[in-house]
Protein backbone atom coordinates (compact mmCIF):
# COMPACT_ATOMS: atom_id res chain seq x y z
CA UNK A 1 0.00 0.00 0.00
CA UNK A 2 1.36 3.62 -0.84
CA UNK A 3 0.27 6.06 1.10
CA UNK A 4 -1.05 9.80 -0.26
CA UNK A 5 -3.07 12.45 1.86
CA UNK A 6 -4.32 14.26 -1.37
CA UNK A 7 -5.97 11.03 -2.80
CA UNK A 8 -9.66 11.57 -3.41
CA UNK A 9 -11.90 10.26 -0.64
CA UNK A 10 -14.55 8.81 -3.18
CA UNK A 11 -13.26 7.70 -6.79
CA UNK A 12 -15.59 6.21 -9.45
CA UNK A 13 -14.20 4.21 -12.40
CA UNK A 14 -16.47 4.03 -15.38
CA UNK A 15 -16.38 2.78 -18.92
CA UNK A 16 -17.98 0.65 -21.26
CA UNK A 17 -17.98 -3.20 -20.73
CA UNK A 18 -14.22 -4.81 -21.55
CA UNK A 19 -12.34 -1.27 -21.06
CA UNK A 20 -10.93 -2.23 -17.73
CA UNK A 21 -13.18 -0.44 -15.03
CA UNK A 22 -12.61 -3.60 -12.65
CA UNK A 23 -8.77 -4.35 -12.91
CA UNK A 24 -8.14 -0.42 -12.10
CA UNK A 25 -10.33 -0.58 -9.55
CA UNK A 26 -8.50 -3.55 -7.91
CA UNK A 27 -5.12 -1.63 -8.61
CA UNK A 28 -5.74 1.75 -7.48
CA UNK A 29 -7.51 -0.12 -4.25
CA UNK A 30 -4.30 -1.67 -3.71
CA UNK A 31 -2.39 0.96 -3.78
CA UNK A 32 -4.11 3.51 -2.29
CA UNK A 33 -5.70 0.93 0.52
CA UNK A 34 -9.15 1.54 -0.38
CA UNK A 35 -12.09 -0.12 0.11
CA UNK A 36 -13.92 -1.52 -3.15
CA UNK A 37 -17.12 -1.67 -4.12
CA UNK A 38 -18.02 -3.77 -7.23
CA UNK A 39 -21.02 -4.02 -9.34
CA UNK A 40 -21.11 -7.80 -9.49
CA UNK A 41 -22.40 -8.29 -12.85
CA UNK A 42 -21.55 -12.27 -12.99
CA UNK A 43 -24.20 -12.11 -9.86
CA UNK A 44 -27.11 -11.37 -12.24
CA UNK A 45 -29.05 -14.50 -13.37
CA UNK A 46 -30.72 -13.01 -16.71
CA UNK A 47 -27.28 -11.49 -18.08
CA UNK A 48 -26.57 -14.48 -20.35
CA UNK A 49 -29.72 -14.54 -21.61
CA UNK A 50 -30.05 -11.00 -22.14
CA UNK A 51 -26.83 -11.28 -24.34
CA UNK A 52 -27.94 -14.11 -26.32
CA UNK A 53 -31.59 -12.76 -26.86
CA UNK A 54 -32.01 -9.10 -25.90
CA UNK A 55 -35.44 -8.53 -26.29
CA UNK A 56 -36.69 -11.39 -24.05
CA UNK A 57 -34.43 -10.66 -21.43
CA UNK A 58 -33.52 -6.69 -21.06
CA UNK A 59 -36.32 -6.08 -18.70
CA UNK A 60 -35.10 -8.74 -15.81
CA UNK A 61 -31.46 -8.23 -16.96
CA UNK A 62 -32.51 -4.55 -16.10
CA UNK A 63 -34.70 -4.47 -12.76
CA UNK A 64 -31.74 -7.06 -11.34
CA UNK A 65 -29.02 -4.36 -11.90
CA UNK A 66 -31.04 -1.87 -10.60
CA UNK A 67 -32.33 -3.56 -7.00
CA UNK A 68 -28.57 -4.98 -6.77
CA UNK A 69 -26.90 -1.33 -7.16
CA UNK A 70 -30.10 0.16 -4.85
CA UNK A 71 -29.37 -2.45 -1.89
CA UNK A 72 -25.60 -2.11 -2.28
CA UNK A 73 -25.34 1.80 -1.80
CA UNK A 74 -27.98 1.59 1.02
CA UNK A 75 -26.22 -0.99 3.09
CA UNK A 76 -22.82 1.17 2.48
CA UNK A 77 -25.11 4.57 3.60
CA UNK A 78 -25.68 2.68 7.11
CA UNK A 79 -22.36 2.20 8.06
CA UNK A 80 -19.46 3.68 8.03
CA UNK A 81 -17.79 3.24 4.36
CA UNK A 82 -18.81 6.56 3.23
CA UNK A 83 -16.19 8.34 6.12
CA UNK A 84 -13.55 5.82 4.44
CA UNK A 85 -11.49 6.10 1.19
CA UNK A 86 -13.60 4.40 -1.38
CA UNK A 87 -12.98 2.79 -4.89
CA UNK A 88 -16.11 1.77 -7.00
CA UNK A 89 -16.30 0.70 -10.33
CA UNK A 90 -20.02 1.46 -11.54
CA UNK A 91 -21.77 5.25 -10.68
CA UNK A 92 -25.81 4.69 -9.51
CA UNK A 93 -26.41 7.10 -13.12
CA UNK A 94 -25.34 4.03 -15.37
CA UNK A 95 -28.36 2.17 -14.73
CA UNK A 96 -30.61 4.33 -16.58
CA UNK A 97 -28.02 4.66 -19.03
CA UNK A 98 -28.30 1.25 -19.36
CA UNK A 99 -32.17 1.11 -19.38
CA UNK A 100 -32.45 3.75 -22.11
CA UNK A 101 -30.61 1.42 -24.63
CA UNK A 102 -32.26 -2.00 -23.96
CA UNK A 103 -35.91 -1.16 -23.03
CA UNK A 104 -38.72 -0.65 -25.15
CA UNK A 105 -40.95 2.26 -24.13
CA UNK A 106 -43.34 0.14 -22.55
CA UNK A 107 -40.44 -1.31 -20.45
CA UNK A 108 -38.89 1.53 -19.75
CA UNK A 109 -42.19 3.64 -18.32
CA UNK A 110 -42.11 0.35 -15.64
CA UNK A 111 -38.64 0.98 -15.07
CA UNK A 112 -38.99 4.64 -14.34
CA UNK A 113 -42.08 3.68 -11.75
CA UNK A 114 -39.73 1.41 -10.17
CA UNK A 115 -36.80 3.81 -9.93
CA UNK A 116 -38.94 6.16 -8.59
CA UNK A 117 -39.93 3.81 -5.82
CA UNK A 118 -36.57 2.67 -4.51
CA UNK A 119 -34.49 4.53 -2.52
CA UNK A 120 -31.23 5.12 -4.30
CA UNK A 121 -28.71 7.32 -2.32
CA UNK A 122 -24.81 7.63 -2.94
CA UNK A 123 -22.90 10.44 -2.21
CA UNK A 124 -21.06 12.44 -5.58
CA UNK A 125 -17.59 11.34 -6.28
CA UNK A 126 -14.54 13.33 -5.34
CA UNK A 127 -13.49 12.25 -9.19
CA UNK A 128 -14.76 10.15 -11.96
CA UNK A 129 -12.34 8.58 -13.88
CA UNK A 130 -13.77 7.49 -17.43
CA UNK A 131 -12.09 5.11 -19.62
CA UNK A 132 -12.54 5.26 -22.76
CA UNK A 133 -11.85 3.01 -25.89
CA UNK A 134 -13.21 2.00 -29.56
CA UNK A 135 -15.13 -0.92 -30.45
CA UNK A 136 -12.42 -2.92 -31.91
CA UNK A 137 -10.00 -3.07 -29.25
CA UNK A 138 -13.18 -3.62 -26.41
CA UNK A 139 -14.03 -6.21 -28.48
CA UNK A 140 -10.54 -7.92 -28.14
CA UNK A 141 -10.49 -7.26 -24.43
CA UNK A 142 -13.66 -9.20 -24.08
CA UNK A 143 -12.10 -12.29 -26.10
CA UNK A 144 -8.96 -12.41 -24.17
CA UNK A 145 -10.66 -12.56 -21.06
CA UNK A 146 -13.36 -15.36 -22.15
CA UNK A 147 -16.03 -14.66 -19.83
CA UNK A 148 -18.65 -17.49 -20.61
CA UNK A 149 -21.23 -14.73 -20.09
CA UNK A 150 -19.90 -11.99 -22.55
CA UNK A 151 -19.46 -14.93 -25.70
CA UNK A 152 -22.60 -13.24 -27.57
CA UNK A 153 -21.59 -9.31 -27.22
CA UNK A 154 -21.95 -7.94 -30.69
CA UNK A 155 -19.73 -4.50 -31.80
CA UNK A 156 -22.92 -2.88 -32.58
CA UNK A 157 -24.23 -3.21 -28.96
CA UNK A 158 -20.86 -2.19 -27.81
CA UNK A 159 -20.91 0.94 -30.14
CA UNK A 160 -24.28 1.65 -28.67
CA UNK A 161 -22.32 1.36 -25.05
CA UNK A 162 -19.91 3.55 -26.03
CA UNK A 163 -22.05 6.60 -27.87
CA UNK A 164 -24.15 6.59 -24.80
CA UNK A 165 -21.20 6.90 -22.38
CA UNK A 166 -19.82 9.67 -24.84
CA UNK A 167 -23.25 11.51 -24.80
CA UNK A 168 -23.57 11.00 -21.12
CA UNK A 169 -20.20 12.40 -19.99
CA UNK A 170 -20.08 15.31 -22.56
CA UNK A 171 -22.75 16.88 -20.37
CA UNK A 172 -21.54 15.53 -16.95
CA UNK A 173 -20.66 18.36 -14.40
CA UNK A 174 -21.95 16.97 -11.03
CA UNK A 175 -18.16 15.61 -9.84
CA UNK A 176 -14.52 16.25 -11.22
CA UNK A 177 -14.01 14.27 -14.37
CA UNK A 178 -10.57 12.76 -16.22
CA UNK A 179 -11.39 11.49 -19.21
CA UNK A 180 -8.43 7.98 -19.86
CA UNK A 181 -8.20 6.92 -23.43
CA UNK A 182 -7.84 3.32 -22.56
CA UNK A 183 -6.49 2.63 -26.28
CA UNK A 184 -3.39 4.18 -25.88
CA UNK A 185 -3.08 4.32 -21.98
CA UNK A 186 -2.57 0.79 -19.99
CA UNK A 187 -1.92 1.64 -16.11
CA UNK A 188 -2.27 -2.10 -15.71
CA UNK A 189 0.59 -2.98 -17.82
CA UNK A 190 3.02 -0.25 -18.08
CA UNK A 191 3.89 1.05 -14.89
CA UNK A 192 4.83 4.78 -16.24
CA UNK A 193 1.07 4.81 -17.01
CA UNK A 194 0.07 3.67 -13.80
CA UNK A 195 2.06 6.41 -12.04
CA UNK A 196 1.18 9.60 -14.83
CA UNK A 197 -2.51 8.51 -13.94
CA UNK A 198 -2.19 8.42 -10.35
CA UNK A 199 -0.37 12.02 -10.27
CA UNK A 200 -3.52 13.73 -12.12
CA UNK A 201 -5.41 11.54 -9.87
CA UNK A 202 -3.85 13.05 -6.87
CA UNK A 203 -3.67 16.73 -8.44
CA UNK A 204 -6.49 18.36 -6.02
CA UNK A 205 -6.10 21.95 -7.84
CA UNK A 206 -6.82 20.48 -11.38
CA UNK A 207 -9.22 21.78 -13.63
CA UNK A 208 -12.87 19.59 -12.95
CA UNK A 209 -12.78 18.40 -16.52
CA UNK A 210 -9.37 16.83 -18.02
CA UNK A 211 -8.42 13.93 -20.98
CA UNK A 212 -5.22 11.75 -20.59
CA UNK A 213 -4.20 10.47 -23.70
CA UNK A 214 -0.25 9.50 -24.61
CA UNK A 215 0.67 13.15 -24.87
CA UNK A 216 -0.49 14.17 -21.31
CA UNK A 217 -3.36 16.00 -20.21
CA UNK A 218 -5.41 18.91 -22.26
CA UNK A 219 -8.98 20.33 -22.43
């Protein structure tokens, strides 16, 4: 564990499926000596069948997500996690991100009633650290891992992943944001990465909205 007094209390890592949200999360944890918390998607039941047959299995695949990420941020709001340095690797706004791109508007009108019903509180992150990557090289990230699960991704549901992220975080202002190309960045693998990332990470007085990319940081 290395120890830093200007790490962020509360860091999110988001990203599209296969860009590497969890394995940062597990190395920044590590280093920092955070606690984690993970979205647990190999807990949902549906998932497989969602990704072999979409349209008979969003709406479970959906509602699961949603009461799983409700009941883990209210157990964490009743103890003490939220005065401790914290590393997550999903943000409570993905859900409907989510939602919007696999349910149908009947589906999603049940959704919303739902959402409305649950109570869903998590404080803002201290930063947001989105990874970013194309299609092509997510798509070779999923391979090489061989999750049983993930075998029937397509690219177009990936590109549909990734345009909503994009859309999402172009408007995003509620938390500090650095923006990771995840192409041409690989804090898992090259060290130097690892330690340029966790310097901006660390940088308290940076501007709220920044993009890491092989040349460094710019607006």
């Amino acid at each position: 564990m290395s120890e830093s007094i200007d790490k962020p209390n509360f860091i999110v890592v988001e990203g599209p499926i296969g860009v590497g949200k969890t394995s940062l999360v597990h190395r920044l944890a590590d280093h920092f000596g955070s606690e984690m918390l993970l979205e647990g998607a190999e807990e949902n039941p549906f998932l497989q069948r969602f990704y072999a047959n979409p349209r008979e299995a969003a709406l479970p695949a959906q509602l699961f997500f949603l009461f799983q990420r409700s009941r883990q941020w209210n157990d964490l709001s009743q103890g003490d996690m939220f005065r401790q340095h914290l590393i997550a690797d999903f943000m409570l706004e993905k859900d409907r991100l989510f939602a919007q791109i696999n349910l149908d508007a009947d589906e999603m009108r049940l959704y919303e009633q739902v959402y409305e019903h649950l109570t869903l509180e998590a404080p803002l992150p201290d930063l947001v650290v989105y990874l970013q990557a194309p299609v092509d090289v997510l798509m070779k990230r999923i391979k090489r891992r061989s999750r049983p699960v993930e075998r029937k991704i397509e690219p177009g549901y990936l590109q549909q992943l990734c345009d909503a992220y994009a859309d999402f975080f172009h408007y995003y202002d509620r938390s500090p944001l650095l923006i990771v190309n995840a192409a041409e960045i690989d804090p898992l693998k090259r060290e130097e990465d690892f330690q340029l990332l966790l310097t901006h990470i660390c940088d308290q007085g940076a501007q709220r909205r920044r993009y890491l990319n092989l040349t460094g940081f710019s607006l």
